[in-house]
PDB file of N, CA and C in Angstrom:
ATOM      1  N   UNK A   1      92.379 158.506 210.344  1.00  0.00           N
ATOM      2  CA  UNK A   1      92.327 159.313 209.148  1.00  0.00           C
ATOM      3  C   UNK A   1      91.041 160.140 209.146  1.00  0.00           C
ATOM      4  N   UNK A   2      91.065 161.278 208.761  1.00  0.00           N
ATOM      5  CA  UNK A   2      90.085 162.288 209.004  1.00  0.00           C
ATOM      6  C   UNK A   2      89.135 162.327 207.298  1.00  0.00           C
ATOM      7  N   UNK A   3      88.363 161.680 207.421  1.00  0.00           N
ATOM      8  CA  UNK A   3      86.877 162.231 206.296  1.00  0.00           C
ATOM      9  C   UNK A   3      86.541 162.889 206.149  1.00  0.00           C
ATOM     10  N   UNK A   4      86.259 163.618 204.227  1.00  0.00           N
ATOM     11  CA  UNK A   4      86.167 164.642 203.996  1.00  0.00           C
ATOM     12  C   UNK A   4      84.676 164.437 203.835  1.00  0.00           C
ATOM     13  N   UNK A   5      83.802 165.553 203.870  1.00  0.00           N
ATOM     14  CA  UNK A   5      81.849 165.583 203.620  1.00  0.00           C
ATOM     15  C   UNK A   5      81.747 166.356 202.825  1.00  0.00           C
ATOM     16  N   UNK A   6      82.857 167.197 202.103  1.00  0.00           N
ATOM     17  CA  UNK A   6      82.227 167.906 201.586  1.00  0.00           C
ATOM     18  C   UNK A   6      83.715 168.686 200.993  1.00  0.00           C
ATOM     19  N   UNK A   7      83.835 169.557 199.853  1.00  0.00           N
ATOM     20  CA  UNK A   7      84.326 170.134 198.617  1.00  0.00           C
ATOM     21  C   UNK A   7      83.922 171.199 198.349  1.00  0.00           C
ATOM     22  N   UNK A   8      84.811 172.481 198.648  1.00  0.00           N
ATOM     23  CA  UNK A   8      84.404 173.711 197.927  1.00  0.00           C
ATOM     24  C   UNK A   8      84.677 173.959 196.880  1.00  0.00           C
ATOM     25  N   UNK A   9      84.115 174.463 195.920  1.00  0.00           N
ATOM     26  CA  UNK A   9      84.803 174.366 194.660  1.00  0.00           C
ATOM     27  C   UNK A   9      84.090 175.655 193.953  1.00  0.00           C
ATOM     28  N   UNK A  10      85.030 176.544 193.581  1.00  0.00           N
ATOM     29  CA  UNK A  10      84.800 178.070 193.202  1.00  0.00           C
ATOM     30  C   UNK A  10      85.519 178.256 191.729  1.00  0.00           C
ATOM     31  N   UNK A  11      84.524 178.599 190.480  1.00  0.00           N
ATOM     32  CA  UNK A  11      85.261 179.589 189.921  1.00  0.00           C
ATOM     33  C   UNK A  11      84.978 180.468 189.483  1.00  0.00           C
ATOM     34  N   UNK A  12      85.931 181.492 188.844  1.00  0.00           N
ATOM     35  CA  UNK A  12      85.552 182.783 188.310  1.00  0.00           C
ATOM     36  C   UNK A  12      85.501 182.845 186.805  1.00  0.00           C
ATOM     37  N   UNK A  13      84.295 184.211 186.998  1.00  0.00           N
ATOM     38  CA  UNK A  13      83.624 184.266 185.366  1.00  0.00           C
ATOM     39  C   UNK A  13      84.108 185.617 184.710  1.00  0.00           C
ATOM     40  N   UNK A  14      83.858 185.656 183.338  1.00  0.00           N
ATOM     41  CA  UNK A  14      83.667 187.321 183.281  1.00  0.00           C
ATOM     42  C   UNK A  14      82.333 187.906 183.062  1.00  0.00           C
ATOM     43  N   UNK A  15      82.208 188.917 183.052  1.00  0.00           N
ATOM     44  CA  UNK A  15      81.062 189.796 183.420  1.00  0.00           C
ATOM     45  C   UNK A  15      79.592 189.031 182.563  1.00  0.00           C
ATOM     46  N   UNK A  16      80.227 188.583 181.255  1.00  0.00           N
ATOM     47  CA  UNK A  16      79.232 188.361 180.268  1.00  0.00           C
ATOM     48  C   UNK A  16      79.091 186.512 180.559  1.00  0.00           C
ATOM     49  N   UNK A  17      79.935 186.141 181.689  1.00  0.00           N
ATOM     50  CA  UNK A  17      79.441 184.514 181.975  1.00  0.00           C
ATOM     51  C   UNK A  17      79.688 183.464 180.556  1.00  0.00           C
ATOM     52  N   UNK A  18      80.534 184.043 179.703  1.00  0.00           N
ATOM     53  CA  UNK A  18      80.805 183.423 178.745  1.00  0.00           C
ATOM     54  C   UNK A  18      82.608 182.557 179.017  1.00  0.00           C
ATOM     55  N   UNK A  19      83.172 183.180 179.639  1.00  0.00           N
ATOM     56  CA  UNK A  19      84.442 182.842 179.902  1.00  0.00           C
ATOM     57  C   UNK A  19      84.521 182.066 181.278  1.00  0.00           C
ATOM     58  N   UNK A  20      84.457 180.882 181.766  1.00  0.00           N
ATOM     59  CA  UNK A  20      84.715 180.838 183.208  1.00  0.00           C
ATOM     60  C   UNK A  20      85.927 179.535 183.417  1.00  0.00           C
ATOM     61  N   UNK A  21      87.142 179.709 185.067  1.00  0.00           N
ATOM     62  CA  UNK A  21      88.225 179.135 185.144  1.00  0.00           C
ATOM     63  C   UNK A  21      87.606 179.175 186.799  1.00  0.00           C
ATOM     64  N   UNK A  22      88.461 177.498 186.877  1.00  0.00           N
ATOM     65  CA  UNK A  22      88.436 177.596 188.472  1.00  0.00           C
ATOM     66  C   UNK A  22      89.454 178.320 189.000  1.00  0.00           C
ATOM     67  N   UNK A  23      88.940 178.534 190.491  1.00  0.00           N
ATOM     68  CA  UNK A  23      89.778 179.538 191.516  1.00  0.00           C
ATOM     69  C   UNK A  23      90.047 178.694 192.782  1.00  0.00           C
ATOM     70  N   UNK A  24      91.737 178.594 192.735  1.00  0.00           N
ATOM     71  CA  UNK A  24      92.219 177.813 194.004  1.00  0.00           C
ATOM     72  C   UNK A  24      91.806 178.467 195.407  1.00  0.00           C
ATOM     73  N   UNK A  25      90.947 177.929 196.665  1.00  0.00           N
ATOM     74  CA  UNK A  25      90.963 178.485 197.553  1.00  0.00           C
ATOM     75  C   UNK A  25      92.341 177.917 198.678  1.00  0.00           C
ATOM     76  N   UNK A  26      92.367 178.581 199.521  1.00  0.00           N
ATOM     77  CA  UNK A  26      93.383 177.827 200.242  1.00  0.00           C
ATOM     78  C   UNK A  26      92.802 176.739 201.644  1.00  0.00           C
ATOM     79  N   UNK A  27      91.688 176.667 201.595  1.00  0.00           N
ATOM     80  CA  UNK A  27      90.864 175.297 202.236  1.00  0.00           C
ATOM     81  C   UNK A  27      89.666 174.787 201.226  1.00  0.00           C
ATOM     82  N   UNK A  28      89.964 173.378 200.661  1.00  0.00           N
ATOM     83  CA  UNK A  28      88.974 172.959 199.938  1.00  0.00           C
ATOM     84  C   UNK A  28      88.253 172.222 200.330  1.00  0.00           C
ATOM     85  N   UNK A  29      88.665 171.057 201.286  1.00  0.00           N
ATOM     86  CA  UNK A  29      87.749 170.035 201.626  1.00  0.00           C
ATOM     87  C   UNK A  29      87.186 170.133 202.740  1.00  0.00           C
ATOM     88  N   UNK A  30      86.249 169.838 203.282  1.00  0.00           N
ATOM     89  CA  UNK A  30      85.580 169.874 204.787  1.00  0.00           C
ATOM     90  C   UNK A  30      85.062 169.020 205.392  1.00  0.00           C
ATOM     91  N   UNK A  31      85.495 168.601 206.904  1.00  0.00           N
ATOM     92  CA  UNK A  31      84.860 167.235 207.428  1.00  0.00           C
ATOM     93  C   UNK A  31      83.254 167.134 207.488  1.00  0.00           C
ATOM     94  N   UNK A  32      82.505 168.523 207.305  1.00  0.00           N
ATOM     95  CA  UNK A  32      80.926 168.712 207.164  1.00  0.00           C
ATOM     96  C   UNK A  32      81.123 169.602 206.267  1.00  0.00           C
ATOM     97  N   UNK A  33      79.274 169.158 206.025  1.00  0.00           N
ATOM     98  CA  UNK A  33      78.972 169.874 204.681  1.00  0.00           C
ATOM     99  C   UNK A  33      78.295 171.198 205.407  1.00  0.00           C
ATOM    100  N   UNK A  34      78.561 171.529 206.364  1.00  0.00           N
ATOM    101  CA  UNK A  34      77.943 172.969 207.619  1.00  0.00           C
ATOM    102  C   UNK A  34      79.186 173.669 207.342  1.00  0.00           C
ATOM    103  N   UNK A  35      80.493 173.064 207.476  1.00  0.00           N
ATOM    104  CA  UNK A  35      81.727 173.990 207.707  1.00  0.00           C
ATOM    105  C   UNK A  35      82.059 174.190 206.035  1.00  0.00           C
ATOM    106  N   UNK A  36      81.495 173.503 205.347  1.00  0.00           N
ATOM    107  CA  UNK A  36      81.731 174.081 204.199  1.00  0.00           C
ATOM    108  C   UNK A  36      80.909 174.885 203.506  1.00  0.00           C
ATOM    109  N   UNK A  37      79.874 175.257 203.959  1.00  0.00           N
ATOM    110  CA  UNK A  37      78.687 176.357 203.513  1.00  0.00           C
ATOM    111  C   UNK A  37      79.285 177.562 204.321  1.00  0.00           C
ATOM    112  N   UNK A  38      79.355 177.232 205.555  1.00  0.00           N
ATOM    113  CA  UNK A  38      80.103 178.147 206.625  1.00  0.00           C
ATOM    114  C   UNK A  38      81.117 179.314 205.874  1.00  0.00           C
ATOM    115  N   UNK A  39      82.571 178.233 205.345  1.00  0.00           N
ATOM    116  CA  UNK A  39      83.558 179.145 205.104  1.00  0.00           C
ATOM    117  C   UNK A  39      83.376 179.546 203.652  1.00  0.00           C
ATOM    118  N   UNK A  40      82.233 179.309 202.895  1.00  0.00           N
ATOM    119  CA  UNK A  40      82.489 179.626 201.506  1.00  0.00           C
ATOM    120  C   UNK A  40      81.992 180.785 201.251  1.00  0.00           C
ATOM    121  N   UNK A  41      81.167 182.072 202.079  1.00  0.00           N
ATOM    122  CA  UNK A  41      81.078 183.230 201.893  1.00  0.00           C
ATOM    123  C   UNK A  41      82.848 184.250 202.198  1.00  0.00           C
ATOM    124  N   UNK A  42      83.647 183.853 203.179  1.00  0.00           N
ATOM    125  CA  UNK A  42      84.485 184.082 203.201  1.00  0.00           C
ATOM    126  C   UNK A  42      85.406 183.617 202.502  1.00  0.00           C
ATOM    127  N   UNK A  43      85.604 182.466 201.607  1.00  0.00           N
ATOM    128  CA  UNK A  43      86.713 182.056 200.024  1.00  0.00           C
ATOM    129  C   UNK A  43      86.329 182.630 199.384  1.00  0.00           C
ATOM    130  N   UNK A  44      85.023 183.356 199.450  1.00  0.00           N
ATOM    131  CA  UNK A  44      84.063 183.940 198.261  1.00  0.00           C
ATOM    132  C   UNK A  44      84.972 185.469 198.122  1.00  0.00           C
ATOM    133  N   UNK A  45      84.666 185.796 199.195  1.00  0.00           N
ATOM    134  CA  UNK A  45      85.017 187.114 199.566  1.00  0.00           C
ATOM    135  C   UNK A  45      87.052 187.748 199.365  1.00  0.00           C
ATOM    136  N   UNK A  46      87.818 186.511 199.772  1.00  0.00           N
ATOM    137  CA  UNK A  46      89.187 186.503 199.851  1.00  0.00           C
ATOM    138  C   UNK A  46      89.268 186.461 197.802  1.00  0.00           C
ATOM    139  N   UNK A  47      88.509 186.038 197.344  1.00  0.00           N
ATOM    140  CA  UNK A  47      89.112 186.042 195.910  1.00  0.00           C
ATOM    141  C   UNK A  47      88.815 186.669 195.221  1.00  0.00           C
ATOM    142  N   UNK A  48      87.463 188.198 195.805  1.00  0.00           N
ATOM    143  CA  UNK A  48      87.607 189.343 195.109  1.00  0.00           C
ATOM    144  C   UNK A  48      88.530 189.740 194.285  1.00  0.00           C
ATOM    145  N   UNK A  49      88.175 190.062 193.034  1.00  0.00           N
ATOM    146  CA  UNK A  49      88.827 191.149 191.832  1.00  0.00           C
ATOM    147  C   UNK A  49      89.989 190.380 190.992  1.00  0.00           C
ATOM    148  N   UNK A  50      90.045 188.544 191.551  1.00  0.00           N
ATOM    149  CA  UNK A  50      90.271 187.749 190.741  1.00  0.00           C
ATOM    150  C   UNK A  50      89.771 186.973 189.748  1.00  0.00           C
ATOM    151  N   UNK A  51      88.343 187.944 189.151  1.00  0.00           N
ATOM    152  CA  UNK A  51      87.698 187.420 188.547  1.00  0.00           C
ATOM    153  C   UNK A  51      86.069 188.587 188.716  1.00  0.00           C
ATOM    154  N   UNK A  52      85.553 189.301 187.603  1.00  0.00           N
ATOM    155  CA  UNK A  52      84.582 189.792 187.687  1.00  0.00           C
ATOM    156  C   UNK A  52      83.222 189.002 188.189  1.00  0.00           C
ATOM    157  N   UNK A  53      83.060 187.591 188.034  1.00  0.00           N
ATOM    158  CA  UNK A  53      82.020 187.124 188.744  1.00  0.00           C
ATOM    159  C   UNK A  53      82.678 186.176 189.400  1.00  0.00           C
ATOM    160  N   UNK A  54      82.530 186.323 190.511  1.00  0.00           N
ATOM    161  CA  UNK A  54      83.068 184.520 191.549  1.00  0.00           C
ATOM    162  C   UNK A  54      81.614 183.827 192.164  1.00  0.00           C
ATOM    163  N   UNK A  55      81.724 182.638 191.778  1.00  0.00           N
ATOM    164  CA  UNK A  55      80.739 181.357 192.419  1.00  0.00           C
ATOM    165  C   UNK A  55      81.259 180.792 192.897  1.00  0.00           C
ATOM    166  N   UNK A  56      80.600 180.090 193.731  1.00  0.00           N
ATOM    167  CA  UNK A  56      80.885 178.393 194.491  1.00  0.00           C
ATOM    168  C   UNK A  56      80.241 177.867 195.069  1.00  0.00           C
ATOM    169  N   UNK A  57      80.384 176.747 194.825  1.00  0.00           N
ATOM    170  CA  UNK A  57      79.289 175.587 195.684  1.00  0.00           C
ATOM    171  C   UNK A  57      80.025 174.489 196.196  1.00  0.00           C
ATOM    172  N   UNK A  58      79.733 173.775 197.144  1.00  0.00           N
ATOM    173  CA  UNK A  58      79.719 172.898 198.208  1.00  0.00           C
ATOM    174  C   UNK A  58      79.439 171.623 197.844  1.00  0.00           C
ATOM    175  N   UNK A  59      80.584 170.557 197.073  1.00  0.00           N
ATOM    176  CA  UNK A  59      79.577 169.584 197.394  1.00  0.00           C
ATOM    177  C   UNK A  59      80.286 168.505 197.888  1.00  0.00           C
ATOM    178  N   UNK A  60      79.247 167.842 197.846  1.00  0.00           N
ATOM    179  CA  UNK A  60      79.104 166.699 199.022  1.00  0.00           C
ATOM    180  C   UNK A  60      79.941 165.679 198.083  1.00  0.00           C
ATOM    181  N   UNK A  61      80.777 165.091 199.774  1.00  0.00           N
ATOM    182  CA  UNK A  61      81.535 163.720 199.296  1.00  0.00           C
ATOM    183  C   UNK A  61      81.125 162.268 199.725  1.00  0.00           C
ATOM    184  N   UNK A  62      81.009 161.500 198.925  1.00  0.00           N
ATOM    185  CA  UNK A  62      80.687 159.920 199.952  1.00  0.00           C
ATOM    186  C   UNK A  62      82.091 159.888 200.408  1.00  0.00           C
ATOM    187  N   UNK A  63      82.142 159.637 201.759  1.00  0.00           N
ATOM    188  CA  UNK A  63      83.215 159.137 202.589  1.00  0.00           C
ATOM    189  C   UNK A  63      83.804 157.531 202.423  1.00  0.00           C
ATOM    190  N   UNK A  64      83.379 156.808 201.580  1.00  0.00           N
ATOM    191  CA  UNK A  64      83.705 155.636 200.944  1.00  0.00           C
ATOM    192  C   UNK A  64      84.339 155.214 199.724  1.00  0.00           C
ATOM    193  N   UNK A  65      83.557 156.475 199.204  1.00  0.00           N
ATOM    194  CA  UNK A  65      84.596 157.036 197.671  1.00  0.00           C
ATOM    195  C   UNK A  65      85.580 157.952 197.410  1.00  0.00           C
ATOM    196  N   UNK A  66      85.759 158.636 198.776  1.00  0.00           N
ATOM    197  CA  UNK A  66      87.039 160.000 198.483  1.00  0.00           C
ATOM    198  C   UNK A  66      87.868 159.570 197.845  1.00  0.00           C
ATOM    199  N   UNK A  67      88.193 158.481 198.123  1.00  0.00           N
ATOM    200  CA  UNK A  67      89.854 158.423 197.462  1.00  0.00           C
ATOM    201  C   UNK A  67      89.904 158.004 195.865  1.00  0.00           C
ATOM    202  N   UNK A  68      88.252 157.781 195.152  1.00  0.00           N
ATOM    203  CA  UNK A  68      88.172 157.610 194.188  1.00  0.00           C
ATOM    204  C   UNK A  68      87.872 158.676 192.891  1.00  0.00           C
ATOM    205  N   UNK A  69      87.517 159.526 193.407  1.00  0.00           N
ATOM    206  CA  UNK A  69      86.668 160.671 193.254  1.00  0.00           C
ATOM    207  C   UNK A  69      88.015 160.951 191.489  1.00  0.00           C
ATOM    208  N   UNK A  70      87.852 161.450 190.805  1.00  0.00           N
ATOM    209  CA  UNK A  70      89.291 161.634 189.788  1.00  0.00           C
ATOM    210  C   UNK A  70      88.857 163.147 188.969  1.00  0.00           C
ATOM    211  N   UNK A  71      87.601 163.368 189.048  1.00  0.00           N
ATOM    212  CA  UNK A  71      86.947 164.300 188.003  1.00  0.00           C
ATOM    213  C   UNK A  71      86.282 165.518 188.913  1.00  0.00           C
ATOM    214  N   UNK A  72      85.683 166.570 188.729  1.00  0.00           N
ATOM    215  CA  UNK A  72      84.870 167.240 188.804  1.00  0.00           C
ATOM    216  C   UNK A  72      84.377 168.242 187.609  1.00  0.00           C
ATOM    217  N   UNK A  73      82.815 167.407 187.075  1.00  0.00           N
ATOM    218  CA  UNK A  73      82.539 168.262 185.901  1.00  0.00           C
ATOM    219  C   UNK A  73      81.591 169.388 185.788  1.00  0.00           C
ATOM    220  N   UNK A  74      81.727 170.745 185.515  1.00  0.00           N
ATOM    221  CA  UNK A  74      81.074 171.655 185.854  1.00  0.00           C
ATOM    222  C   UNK A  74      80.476 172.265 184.489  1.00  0.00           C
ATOM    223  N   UNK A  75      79.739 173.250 185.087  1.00  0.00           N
ATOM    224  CA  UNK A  75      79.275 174.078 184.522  1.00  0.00           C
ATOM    225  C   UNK A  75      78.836 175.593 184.442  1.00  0.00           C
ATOM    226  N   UNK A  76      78.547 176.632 184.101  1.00  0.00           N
ATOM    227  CA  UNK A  76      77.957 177.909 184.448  1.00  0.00           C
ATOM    228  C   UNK A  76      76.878 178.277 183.431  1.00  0.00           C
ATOM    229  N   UNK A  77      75.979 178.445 183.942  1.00  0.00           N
ATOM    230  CA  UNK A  77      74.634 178.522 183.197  1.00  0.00           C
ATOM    231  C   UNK A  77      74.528 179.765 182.861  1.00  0.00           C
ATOM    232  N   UNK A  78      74.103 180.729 181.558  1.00  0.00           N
ATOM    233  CA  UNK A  78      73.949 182.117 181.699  1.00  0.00           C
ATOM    234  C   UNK A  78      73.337 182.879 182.663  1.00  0.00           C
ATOM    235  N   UNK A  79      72.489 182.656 183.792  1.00  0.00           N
ATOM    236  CA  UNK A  79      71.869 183.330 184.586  1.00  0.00           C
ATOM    237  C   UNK A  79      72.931 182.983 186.247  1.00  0.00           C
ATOM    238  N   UNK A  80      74.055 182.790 185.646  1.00  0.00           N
ATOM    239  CA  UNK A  80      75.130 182.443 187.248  1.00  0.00           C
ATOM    240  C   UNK A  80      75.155 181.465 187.732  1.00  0.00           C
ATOM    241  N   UNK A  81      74.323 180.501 187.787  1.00  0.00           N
ATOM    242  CA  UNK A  81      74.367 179.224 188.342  1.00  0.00           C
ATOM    243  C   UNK A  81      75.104 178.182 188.009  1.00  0.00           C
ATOM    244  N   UNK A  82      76.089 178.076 188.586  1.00  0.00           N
ATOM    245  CA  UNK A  82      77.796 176.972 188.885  1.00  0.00           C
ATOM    246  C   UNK A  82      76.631 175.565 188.742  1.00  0.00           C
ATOM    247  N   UNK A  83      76.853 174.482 188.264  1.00  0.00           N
ATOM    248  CA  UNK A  83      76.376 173.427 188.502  1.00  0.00           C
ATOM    249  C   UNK A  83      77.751 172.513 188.473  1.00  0.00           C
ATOM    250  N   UNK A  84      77.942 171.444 189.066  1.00  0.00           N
ATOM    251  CA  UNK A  84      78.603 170.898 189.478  1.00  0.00           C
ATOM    252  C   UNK A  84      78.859 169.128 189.821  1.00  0.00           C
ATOM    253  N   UNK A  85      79.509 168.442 189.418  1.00  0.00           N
ATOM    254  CA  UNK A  85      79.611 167.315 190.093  1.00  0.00           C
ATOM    255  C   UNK A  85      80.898 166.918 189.957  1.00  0.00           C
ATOM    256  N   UNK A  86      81.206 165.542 190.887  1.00  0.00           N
ATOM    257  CA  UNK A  86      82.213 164.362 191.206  1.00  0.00           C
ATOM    258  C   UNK A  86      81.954 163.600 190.436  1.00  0.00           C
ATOM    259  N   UNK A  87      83.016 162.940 190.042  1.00  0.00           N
ATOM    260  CA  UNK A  87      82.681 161.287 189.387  1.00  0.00           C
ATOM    261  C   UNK A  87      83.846 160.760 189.456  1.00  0.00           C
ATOM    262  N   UNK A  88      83.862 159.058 189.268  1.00  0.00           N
ATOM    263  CA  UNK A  88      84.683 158.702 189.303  1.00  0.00           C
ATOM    264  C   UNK A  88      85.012 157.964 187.787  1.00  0.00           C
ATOM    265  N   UNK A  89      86.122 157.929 187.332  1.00  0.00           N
ATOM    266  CA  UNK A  89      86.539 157.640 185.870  1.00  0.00           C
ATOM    267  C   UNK A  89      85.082 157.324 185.176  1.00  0.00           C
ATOM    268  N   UNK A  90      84.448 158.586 184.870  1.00  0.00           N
ATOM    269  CA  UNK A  90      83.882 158.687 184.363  1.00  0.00           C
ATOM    270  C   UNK A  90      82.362 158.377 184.436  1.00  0.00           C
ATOM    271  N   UNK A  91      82.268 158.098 185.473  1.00  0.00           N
ATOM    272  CA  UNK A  91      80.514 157.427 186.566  1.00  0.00           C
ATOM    273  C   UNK A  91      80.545 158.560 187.040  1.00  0.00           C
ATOM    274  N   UNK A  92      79.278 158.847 187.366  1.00  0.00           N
ATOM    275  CA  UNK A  92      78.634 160.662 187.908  1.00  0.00           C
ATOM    276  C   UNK A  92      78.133 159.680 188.910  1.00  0.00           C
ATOM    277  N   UNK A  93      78.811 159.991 190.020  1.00  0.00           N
ATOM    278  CA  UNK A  93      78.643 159.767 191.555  1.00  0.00           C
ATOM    279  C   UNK A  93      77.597 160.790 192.445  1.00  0.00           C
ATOM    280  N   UNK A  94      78.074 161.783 192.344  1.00  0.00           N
ATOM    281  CA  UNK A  94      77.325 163.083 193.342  1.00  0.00           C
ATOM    282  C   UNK A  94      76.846 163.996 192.047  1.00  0.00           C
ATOM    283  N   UNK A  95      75.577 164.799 192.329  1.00  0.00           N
ATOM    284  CA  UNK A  95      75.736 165.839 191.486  1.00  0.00           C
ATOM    285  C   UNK A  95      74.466 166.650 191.640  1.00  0.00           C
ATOM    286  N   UNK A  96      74.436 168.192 191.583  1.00  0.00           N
ATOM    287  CA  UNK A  96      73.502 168.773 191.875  1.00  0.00           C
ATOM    288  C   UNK A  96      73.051 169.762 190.335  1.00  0.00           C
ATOM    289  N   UNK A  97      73.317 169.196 189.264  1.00  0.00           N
ATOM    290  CA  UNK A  97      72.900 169.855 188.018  1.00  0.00           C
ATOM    291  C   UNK A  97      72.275 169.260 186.853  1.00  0.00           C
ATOM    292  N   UNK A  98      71.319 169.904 186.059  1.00  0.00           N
ATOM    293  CA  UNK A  98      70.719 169.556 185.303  1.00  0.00           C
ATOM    294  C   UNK A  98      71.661 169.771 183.789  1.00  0.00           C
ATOM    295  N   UNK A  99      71.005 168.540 182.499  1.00  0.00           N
ATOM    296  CA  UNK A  99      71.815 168.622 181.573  1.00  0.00           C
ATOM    297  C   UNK A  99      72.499 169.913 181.054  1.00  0.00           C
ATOM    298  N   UNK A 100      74.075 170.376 181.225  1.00  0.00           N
ATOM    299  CA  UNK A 100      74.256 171.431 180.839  1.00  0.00           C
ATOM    300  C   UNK A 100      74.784 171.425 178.910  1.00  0.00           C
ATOM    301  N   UNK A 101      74.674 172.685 178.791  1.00  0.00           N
ATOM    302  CA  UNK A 101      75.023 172.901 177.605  1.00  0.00           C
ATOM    303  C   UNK A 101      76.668 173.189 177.144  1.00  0.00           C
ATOM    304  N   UNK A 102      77.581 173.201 178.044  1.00  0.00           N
ATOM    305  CA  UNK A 102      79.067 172.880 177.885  1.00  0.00           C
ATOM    306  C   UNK A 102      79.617 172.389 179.324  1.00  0.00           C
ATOM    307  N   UNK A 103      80.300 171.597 179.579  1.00  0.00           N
ATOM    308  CA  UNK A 103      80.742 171.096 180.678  1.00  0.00           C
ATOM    309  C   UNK A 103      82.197 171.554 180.414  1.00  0.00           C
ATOM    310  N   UNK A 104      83.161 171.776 181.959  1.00  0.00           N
ATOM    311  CA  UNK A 104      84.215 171.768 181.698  1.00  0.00           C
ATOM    312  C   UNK A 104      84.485 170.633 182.826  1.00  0.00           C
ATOM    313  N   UNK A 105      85.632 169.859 182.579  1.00  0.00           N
ATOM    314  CA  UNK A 105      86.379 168.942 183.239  1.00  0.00           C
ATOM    315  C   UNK A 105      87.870 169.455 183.586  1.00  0.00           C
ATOM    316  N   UNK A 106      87.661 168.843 185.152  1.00  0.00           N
ATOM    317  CA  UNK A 106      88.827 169.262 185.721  1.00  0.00           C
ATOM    318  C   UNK A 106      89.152 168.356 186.578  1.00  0.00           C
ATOM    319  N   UNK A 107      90.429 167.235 185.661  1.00  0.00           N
ATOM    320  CA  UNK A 107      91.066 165.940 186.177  1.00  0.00           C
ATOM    321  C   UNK A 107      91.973 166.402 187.284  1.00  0.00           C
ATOM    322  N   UNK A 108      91.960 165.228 188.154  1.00  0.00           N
ATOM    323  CA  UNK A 108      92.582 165.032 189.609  1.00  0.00           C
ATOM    324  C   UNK A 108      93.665 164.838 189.161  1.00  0.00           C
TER     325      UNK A 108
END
């Protein structure tokens, strides 16, 4: 069975960063967290004009917990910055963001 390291996870905003929805890419998970920095200027790029601002970030999976993983709770900060994490029913496992001021959740 092949292990995932890593999760792209993109969505789009509108201009004023007040409105934001995730954006399905058509490769999300990655056996490294290299091939997923790698291809995310190009998911970036394929989902042009589906969205006046597109983000995404990369994150990292424990390979012990994939199959637990149920959540990813995000965020977009007014100055563009996607913050992001995994958790599992409700435990913040991975995460690269500071307290945000609205989270959105997006169940597995």
């Amino acid at each position: 069975m092949e292990h995932i390291a890593a999760l792209l996870f993109v969505v789009g905003c509108s201009s004023s960063m007040t409105d934001c929805r995730e954006l399905q890419v058509p490769v999300s998970v990655f056996e490294t967290e290299q091939a997923c920095t790698a291809e995310r200027p190009f998911a970036l790029g394929d989902l042009q004009g589906q969205a006046p601002r597109i983000i995404g970030k990369c994150l990292a999976v424990d390979p012990a917990r994939e199959d637990d993983y149920d959540q990813i709770v995000w965020n977009v900060k007014p100055d563009g910055t996607l913050v992001a994490s995994l958790e599992v029913s409700g435990m913040l496992v991975a995460s690269n963001r500071e307290r945000p001021e609205k989270d959105y959740v997006r169940q597995q």
